[in-house]
N, C-alpha and C. Protein backbone atom coordinates (compact mmCIF):
# COMPACT_ATOMS: atom_id res chain seq x y z
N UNK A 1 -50.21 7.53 124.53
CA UNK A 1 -48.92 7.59 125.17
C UNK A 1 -49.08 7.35 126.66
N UNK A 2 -48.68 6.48 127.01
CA UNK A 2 -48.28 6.16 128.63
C UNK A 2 -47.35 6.60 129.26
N UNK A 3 -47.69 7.20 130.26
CA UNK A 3 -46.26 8.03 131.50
C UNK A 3 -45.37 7.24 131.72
N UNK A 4 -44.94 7.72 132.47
CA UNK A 4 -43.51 7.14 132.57
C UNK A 4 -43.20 7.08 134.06
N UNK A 5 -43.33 6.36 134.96
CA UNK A 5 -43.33 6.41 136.22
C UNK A 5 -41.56 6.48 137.15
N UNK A 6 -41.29 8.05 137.72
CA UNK A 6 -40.13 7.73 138.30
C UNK A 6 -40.10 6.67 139.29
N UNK A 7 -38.84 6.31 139.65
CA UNK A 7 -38.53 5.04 140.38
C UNK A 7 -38.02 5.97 141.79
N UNK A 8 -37.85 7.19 141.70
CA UNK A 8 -37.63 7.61 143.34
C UNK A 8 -38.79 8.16 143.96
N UNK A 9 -39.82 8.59 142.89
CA UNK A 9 -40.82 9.52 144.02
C UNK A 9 -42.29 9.00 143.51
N UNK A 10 -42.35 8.31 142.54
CA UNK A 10 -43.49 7.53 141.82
C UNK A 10 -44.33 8.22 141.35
N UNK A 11 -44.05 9.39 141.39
CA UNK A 11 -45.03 10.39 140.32
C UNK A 11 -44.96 10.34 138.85
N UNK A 12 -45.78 10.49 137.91
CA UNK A 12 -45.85 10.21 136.85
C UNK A 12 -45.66 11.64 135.63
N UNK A 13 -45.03 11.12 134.30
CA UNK A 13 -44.06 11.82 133.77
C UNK A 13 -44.45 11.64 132.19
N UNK A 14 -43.98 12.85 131.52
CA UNK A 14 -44.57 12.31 129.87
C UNK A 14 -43.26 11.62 129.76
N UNK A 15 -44.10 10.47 128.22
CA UNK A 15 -43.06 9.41 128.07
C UNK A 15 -41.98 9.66 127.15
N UNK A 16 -41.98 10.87 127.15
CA UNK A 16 -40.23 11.52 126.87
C UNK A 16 -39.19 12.06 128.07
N UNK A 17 -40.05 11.68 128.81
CA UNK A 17 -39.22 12.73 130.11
C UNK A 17 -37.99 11.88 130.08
N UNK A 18 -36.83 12.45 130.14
CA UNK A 18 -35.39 12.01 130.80
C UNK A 18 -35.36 12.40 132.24
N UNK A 19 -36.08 13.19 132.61
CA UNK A 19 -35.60 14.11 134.04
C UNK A 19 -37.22 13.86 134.44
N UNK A 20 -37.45 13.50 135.98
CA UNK A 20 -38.70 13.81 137.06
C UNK A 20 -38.50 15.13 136.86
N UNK A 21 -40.29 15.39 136.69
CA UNK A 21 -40.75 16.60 136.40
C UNK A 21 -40.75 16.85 138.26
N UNK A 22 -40.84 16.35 139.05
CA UNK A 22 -41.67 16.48 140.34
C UNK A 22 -40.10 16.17 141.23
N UNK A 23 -39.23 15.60 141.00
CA UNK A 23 -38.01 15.23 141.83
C UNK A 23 -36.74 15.75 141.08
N UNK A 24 -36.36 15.43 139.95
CA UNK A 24 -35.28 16.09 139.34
C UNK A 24 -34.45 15.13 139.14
N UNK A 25 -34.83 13.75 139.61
CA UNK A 25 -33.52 12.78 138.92
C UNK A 25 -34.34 12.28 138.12
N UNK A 26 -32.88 11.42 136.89
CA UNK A 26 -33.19 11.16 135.80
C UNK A 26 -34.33 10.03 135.69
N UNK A 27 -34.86 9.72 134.74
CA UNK A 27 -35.84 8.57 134.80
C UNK A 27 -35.67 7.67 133.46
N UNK A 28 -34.78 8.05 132.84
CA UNK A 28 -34.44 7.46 131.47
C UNK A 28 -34.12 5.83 131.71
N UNK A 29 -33.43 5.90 132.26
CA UNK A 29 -32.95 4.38 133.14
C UNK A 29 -32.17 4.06 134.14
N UNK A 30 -33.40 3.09 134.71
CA UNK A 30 -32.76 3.04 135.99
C UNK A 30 -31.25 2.60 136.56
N UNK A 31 -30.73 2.29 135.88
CA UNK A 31 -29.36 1.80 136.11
C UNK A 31 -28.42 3.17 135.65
N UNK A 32 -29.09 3.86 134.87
CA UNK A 32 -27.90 5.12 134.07
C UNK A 32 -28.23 6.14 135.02
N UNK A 33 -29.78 6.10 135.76
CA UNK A 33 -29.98 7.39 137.07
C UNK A 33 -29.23 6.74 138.13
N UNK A 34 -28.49 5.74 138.24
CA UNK A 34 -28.17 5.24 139.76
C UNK A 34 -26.55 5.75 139.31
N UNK A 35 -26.04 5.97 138.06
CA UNK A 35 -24.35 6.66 138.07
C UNK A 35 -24.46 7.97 137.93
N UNK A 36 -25.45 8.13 137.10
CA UNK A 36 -25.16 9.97 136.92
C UNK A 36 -26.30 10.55 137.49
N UNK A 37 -26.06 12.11 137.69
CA UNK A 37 -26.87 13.10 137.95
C UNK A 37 -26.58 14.07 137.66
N UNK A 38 -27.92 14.78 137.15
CA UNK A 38 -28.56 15.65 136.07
C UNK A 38 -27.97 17.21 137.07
N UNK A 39 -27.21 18.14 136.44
CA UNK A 39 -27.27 19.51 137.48
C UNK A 39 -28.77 20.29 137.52
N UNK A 40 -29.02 20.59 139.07
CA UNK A 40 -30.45 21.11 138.78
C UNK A 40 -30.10 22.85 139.56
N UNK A 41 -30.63 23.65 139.13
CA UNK A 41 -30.20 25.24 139.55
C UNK A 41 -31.60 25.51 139.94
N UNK A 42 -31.99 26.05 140.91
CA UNK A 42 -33.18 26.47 141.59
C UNK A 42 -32.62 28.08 142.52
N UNK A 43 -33.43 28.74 142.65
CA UNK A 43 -33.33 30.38 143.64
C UNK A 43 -34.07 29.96 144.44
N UNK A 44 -33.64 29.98 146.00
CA UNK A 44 -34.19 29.82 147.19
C UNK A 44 -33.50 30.28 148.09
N UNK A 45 -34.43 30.72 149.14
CA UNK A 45 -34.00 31.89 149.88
C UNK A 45 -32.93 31.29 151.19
N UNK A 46 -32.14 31.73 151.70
CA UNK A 46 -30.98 31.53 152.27
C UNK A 46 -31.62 32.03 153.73
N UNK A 47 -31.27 31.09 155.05
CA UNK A 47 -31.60 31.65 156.27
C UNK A 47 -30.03 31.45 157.01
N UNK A 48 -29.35 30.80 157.06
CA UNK A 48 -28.27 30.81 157.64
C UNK A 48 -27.56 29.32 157.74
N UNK A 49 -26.19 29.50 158.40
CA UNK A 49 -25.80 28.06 158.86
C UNK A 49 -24.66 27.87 157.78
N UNK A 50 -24.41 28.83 157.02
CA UNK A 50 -22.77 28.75 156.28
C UNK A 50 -21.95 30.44 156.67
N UNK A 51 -20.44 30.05 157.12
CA UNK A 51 -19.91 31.48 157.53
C UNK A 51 -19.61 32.51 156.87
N UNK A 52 -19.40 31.85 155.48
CA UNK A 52 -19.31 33.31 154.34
C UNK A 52 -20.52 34.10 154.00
N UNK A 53 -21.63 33.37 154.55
CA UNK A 53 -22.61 34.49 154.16
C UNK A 53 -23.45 34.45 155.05
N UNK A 54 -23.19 35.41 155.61
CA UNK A 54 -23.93 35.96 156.92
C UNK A 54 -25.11 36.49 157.33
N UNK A 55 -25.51 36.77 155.98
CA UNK A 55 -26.99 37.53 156.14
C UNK A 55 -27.81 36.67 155.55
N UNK A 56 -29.30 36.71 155.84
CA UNK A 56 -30.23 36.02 155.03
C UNK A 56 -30.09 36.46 153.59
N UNK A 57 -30.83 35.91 152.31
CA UNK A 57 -31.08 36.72 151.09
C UNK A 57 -31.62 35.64 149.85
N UNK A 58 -31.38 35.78 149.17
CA UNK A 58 -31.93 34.81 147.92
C UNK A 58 -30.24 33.84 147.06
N UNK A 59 -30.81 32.75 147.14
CA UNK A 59 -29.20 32.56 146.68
C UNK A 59 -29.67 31.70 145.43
N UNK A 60 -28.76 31.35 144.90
CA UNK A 60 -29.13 30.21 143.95
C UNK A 60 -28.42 28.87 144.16
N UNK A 61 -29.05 27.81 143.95
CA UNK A 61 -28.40 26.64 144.20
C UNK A 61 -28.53 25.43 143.25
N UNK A 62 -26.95 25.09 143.05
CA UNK A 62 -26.81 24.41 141.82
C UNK A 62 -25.89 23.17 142.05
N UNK A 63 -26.48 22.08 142.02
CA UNK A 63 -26.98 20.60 142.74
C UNK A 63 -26.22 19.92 141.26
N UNK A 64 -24.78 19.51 141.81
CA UNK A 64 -24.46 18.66 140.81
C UNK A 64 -23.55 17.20 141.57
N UNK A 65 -23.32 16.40 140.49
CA UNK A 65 -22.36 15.12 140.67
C UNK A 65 -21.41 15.68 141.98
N UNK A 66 -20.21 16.84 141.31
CA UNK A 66 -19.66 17.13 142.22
C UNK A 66 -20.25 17.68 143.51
N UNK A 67 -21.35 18.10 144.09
CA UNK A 67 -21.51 18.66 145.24
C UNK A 67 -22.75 19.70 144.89
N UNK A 68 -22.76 20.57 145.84
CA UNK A 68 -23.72 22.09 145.83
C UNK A 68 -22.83 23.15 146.05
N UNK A 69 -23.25 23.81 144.58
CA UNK A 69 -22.55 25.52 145.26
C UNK A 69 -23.74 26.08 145.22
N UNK A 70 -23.46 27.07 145.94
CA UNK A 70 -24.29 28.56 146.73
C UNK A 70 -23.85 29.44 146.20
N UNK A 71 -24.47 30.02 145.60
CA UNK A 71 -24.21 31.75 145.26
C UNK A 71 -25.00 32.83 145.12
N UNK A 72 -24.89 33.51 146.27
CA UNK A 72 -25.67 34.93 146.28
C UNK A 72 -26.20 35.48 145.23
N UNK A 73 -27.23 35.90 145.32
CA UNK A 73 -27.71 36.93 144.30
C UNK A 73 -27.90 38.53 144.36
N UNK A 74 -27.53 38.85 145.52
CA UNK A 74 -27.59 40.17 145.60
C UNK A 74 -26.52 39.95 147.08
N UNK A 75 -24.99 40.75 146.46
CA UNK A 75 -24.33 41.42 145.60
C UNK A 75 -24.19 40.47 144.51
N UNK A 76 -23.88 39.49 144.49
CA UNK A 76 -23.91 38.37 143.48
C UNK A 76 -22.10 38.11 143.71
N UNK A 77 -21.44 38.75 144.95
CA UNK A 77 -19.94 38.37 144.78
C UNK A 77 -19.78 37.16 145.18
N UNK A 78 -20.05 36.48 146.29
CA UNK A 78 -19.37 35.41 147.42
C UNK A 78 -20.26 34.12 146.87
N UNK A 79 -19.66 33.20 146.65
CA UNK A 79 -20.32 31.53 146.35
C UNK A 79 -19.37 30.66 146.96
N UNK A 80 -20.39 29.80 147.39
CA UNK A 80 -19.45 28.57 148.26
C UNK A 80 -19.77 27.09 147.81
N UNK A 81 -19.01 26.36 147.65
CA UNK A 81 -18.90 25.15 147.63
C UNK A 81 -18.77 24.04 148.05
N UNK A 82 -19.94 23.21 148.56
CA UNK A 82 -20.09 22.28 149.42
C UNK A 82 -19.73 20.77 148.56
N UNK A 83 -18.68 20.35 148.32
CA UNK A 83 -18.24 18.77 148.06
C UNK A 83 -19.55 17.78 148.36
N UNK A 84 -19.36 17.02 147.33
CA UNK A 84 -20.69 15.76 147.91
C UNK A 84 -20.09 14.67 148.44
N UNK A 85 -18.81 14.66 148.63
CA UNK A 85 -18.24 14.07 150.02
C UNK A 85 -18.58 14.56 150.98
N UNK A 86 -18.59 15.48 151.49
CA UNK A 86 -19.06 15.99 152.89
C UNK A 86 -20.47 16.19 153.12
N UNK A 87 -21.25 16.03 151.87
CA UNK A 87 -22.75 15.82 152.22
C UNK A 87 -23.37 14.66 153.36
N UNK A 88 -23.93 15.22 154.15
CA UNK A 88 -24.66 13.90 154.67
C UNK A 88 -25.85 13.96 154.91
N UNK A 89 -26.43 14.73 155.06
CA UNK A 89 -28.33 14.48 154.43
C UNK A 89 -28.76 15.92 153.91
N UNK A 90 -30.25 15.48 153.51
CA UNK A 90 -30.92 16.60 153.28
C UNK A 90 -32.41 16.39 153.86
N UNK A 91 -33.00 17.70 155.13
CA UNK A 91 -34.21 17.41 155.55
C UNK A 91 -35.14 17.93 155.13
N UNK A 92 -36.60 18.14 154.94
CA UNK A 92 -37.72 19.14 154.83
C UNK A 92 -38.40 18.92 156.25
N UNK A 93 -38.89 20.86 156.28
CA UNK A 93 -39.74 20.90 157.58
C UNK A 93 -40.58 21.59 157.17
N UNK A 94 -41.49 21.29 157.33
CA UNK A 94 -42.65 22.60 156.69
C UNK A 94 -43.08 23.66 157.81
N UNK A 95 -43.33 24.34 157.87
CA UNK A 95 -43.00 25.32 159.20
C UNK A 95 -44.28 26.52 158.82
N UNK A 96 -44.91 25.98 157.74
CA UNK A 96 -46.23 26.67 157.79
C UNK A 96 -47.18 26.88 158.73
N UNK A 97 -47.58 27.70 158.82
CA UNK A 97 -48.55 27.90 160.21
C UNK A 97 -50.07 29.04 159.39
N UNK A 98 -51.06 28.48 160.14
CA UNK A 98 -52.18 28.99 159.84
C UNK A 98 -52.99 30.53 160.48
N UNK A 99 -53.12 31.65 160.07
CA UNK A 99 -53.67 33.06 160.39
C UNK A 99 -55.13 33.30 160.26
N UNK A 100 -55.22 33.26 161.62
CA UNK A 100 -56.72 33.78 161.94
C UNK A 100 -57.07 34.70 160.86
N UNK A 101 -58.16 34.47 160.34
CA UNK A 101 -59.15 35.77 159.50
C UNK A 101 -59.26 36.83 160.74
N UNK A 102 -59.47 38.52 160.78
CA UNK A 102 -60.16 39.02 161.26
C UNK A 102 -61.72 39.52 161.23
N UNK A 103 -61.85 40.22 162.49
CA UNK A 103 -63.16 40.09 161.93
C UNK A 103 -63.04 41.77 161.70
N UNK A 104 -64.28 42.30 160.42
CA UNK A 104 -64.28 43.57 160.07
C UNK A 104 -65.56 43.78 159.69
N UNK A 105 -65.72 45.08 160.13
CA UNK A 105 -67.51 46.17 159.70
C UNK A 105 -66.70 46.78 158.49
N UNK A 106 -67.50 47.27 158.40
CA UNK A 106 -67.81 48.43 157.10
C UNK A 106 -67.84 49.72 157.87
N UNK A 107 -67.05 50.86 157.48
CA UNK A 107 -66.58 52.12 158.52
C UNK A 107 -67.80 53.27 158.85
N UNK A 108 -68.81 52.79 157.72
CA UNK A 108 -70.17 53.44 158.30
C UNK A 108 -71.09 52.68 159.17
N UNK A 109 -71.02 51.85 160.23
CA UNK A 109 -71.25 50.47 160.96
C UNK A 109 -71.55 51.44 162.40
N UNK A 110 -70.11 52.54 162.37
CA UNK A 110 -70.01 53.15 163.75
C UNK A 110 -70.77 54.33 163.59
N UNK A 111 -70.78 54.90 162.55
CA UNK A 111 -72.17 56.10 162.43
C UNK A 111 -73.43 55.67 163.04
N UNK A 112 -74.08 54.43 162.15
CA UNK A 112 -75.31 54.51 162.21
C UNK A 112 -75.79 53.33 163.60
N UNK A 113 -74.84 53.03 163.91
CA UNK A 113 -74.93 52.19 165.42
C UNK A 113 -74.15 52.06 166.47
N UNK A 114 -73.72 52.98 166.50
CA UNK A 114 -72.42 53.66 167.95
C UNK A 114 -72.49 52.63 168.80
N UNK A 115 -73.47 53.22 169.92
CA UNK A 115 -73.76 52.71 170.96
C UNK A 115 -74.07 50.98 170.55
N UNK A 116 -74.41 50.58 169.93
CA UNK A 116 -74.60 49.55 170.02
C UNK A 116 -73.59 48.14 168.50
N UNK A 117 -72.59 49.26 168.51
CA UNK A 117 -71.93 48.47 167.51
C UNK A 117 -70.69 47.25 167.99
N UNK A 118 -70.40 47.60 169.45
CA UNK A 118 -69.61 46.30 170.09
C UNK A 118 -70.64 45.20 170.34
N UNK A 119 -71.89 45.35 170.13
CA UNK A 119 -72.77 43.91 170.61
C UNK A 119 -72.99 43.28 169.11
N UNK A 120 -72.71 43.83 168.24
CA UNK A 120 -72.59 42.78 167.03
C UNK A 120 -71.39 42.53 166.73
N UNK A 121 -70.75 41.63 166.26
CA UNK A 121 -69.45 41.11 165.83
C UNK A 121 -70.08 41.36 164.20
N UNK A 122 -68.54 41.81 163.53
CA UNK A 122 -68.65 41.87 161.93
C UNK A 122 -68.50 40.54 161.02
N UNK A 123 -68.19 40.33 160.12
CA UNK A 123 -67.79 39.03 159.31
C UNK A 123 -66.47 38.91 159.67
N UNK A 124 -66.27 37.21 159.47
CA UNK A 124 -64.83 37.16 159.66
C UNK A 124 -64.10 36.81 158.53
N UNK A 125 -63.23 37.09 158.11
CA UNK A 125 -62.70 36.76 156.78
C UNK A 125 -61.95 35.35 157.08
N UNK A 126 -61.63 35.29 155.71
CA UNK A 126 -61.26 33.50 156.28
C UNK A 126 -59.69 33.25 156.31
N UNK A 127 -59.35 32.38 156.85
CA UNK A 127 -58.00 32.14 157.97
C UNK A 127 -57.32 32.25 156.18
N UNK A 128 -55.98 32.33 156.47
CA UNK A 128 -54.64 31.83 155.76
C UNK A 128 -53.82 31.38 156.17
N UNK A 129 -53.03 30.65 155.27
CA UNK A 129 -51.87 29.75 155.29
C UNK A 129 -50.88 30.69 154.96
N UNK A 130 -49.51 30.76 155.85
CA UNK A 130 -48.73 31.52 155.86
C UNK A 130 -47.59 30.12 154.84
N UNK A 131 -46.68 30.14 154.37
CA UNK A 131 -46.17 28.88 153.83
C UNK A 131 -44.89 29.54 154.06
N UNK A 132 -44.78 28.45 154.48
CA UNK A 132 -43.03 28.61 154.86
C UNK A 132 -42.34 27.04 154.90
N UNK A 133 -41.31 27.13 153.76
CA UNK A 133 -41.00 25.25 153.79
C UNK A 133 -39.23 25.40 153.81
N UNK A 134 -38.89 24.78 155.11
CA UNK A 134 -37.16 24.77 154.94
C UNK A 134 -36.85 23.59 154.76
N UNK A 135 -35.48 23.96 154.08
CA UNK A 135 -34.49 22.62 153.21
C UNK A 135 -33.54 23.09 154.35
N UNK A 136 -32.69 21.63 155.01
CA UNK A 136 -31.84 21.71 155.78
C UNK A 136 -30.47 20.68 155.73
N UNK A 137 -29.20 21.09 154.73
CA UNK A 137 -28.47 20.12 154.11
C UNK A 137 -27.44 19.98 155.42
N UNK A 138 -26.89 18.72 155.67
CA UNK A 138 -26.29 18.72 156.91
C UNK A 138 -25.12 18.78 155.81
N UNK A 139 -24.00 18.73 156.61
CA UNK A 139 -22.76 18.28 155.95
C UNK A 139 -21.73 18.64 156.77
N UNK A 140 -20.43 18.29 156.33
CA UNK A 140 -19.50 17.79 156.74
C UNK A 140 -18.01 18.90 156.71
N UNK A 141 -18.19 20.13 157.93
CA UNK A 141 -17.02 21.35 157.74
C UNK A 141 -16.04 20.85 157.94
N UNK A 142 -15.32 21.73 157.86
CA UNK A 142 -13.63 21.49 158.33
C UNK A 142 -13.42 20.75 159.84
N UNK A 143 -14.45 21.44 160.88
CA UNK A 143 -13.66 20.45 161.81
C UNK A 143 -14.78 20.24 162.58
N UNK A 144 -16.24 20.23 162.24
CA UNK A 144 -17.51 20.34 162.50
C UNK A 144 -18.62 19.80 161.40
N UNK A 145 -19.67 18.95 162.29
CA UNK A 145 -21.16 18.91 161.23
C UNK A 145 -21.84 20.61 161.12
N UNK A 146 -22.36 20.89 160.05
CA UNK A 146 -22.57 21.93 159.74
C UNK A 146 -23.76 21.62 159.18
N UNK A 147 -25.18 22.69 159.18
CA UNK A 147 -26.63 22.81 158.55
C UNK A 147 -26.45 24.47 157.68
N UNK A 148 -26.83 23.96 156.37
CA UNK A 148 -27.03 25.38 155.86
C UNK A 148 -28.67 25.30 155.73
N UNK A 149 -29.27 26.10 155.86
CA UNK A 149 -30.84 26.25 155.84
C UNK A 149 -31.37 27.25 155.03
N UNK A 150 -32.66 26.43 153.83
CA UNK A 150 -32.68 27.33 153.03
C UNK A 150 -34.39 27.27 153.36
N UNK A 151 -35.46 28.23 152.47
CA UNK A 151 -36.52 28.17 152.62
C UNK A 151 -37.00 28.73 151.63
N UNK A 152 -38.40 28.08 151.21
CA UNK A 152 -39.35 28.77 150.52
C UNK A 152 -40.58 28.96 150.96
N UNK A 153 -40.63 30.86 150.32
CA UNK A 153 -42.48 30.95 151.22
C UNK A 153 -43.08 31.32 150.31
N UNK A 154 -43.17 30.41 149.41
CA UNK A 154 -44.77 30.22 148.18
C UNK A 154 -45.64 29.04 148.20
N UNK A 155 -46.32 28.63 147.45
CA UNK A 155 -47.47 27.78 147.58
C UNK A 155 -46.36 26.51 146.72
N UNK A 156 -45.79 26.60 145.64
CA UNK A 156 -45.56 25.48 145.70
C UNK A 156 -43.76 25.59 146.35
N UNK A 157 -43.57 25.72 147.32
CA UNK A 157 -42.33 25.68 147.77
C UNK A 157 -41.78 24.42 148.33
N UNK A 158 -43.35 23.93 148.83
CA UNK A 158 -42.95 22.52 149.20
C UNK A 158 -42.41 21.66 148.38
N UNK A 159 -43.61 21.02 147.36
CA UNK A 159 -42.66 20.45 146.16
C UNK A 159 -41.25 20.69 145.58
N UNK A 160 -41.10 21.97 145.65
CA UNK A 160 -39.66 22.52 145.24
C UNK A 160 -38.70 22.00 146.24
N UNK A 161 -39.09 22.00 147.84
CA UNK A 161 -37.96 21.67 148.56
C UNK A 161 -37.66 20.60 148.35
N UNK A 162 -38.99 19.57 148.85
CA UNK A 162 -38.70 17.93 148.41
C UNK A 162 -38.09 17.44 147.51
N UNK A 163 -38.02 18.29 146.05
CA UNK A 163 -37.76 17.93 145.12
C UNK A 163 -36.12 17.61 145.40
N UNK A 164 -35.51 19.18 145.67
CA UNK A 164 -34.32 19.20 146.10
C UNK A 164 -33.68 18.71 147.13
N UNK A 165 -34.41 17.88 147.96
CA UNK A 165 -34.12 16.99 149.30
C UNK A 165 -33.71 15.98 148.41
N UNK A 166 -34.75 15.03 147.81
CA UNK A 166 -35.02 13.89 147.12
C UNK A 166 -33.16 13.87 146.29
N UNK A 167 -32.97 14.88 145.54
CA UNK A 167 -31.98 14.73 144.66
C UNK A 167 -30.58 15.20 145.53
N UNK A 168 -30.78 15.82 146.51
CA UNK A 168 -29.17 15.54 147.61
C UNK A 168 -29.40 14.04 148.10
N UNK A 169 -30.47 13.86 148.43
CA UNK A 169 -30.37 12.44 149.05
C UNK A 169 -29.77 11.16 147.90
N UNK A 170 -30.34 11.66 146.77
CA UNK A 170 -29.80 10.05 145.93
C UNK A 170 -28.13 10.66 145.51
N UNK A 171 -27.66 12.08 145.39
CA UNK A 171 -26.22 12.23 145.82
C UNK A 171 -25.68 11.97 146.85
N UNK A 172 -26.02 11.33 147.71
CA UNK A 172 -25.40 11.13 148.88
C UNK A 172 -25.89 9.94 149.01
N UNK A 173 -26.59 9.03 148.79
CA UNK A 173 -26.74 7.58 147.97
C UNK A 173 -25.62 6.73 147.31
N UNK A 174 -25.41 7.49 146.20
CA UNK A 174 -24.35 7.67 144.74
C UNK A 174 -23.18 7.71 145.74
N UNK A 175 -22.78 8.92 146.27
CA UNK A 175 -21.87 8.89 147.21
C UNK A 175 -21.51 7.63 148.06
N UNK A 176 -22.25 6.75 148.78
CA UNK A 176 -22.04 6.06 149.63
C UNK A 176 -21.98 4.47 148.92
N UNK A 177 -22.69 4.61 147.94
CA UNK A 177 -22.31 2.97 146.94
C UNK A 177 -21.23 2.96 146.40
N UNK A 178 -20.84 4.76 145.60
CA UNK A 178 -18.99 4.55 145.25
C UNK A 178 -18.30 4.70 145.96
N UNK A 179 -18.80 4.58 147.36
CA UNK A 179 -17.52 4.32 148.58
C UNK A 179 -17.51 3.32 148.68
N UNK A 180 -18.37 2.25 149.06
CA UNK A 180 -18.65 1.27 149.48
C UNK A 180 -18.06 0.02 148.64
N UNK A 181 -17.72 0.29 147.70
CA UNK A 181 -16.97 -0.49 146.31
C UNK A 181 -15.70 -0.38 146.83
């Protein structure tokens, strides 16, 4: 069996896939992924940049033909609805940054070498990657451009954002060819 290569992100796919495993638009055919799109629902964490919801928190976001709604998950009351008319991009920033290892003895280090335990340095443990990846959808308010900003801080968060960049962007693609007609 031979993969199946998407046509938006060129990553490769079993040769049943209808949907990019790695992007989220369809791959069945290319002419039937350029009219429709697949709804994709992902939980990612909310930093700000829409007025009904004011606080950071975890929201869920559910990426269809018509647009993106937002909806909280804790209280789980308030969801908003962004039209994919008023979409106009989607960015990734990766905003990861790297943490010194410290360095550390062993707490019997200062017993048995007091006086002379600042002239050795201990091991240093080794650095980490803090991961932090924001999605930043521009779009189009009532009487203003508007950014809602979302983020993920896991290891694969990146892929996840891109993924969801990749698939506002070919809605707002879709968007601009059935205007353009």
């Amino acid at each position: 069996m031979s993969p199946i290569y998407c046509h938006e992100c060129g990553r490769a796919n079993g040769s049943a896939a209808t949907k990019c495993l790695w992007c989220g638009v369809p791959i069945s055919d290319v002419f039937a992924s350029a009219s429709r799109i697949e709804t994709t629902r992902v939980e990612i964490g909310y930093l700000g940049g829409i007025d009904r919801l004011e606080d950071p928190g975890p929201v869920r976001l559910t990426i269809g033909a018509d647009g993106i709604e937002i909806a909280e998950l804790v209280p789980g009351t308030r969801s908003i609805k962004i039209p994919a008319s008023s979409i106009i991009e989607a960015n990734v920033v990766d905003s990861s940054r790297m943490v010194e290892g410290k360095r550390a003895r062993p707490a019997w280090w200062w017993l048995a070498l007091e006086p002379l335990a600042l002239a050795f340095r201990g091991k240093k443990t080794p650095d980490a990657k803090e991961h932090d990846y924001i999605l930043t959808i521009r779009y189009q308010g009532k009487n203003e451009v508007c950014n809602a900003v979302f983020h993920r801080v896991d290891r694969p968060g990146l892929a996840v954002v891109e993924g969801l960049a990749r698939i506002v962007s070919s809605l707002v693609r879709k968007k601009n060819t059935l205007g353009n007609d």
